[in-house]
C-alpha atoms as a PDB file:
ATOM      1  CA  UNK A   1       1.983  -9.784  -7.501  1.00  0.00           C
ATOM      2  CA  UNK A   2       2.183 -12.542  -5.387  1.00  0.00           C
ATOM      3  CA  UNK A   3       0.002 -10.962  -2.351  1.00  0.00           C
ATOM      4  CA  UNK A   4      -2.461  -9.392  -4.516  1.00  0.00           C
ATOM      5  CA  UNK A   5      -3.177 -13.182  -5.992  1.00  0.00           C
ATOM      6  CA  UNK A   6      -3.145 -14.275  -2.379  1.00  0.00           C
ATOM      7  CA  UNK A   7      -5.536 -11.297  -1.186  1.00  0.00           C
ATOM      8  CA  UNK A   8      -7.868 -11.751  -4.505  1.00  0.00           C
ATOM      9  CA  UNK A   9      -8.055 -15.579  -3.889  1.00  0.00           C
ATOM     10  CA  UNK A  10      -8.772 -14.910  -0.260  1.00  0.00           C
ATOM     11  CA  UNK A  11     -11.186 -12.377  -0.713  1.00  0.00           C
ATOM     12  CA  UNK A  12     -13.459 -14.241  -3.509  1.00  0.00           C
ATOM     13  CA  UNK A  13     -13.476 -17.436  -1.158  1.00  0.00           C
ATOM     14  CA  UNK A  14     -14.618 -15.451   1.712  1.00  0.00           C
ATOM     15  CA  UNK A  15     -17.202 -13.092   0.310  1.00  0.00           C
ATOM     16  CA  UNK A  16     -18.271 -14.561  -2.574  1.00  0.00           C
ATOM     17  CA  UNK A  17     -18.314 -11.784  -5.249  1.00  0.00           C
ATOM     18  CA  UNK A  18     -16.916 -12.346  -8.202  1.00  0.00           C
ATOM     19  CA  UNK A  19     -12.964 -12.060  -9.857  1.00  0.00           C
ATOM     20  CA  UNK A  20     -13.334  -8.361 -11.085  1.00  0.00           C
ATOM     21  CA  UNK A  21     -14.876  -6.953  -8.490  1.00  0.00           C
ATOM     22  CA  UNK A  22     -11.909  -8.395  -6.436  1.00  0.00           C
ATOM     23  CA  UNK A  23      -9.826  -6.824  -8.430  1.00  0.00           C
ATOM     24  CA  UNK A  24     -11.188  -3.660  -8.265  1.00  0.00           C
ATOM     25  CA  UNK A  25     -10.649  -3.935  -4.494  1.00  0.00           C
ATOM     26  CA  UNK A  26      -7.542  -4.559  -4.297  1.00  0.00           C
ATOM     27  CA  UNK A  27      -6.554  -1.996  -7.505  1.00  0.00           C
ATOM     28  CA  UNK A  28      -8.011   0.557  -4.664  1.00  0.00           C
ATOM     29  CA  UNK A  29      -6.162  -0.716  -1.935  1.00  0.00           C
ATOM     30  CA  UNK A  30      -2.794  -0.284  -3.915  1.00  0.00           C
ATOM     31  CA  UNK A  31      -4.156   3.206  -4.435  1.00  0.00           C
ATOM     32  CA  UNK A  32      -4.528   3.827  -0.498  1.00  0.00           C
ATOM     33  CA  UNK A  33      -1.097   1.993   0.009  1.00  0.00           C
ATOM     34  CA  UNK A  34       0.890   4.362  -2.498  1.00  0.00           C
ATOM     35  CA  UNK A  35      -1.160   7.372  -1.696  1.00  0.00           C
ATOM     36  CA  UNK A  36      -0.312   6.427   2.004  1.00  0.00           C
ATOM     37  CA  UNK A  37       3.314   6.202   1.070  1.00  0.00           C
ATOM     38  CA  UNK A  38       3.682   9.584  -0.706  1.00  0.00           C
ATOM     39  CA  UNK A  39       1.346  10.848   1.961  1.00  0.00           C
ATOM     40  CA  UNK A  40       4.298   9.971   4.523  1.00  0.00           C
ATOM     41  CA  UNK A  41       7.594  11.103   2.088  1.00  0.00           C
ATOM     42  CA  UNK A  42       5.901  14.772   1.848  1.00  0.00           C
ATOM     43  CA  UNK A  43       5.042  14.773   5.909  1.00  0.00           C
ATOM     44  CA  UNK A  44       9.182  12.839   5.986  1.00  0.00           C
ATOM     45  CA  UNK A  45      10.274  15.943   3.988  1.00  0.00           C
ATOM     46  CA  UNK A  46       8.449  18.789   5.160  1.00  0.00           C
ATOM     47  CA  UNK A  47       8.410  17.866   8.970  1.00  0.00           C
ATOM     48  CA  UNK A  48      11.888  16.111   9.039  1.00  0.00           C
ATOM     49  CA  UNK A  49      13.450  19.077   8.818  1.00  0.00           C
ATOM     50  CA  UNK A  50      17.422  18.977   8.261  1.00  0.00           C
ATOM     51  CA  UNK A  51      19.895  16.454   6.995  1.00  0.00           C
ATOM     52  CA  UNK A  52      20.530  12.820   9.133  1.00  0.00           C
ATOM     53  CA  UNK A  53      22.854  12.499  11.628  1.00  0.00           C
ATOM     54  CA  UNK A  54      26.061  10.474  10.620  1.00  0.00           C
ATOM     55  CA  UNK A  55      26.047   6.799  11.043  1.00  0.00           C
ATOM     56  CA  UNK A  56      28.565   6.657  14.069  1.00  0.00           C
ATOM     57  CA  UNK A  57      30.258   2.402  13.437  1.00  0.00           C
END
């Protein structure tokens, strides 16, 4: 919550639109960051093919 309030306060001081629209924005980019994320699990999972190796200590 922190970074979005960073990235909303940053992004209204620099381009002058207004709170909501800011907020929009960055609702969208959390969209693109978790669809990103699941995007990379499936290609983890599908591509990754077996189990790990052991952690050798």
């Amino acid at each position: 919550m922190g970074w979005d309030a960073l990235f909303i306060g940053f992004f209204v001081a620099t381009t002058g639109v207004g709170v909501a629209e800011a907020v929009l924005v960055m609702a969208m980019v959390r969209l693109q960051q978790l669809l990103l994320m699941g995007l990379g699990a499936v290609a983890l999972t599908t591509l990754g093919g077996g189990e790990a190796a052991p952690l050798k200590v």
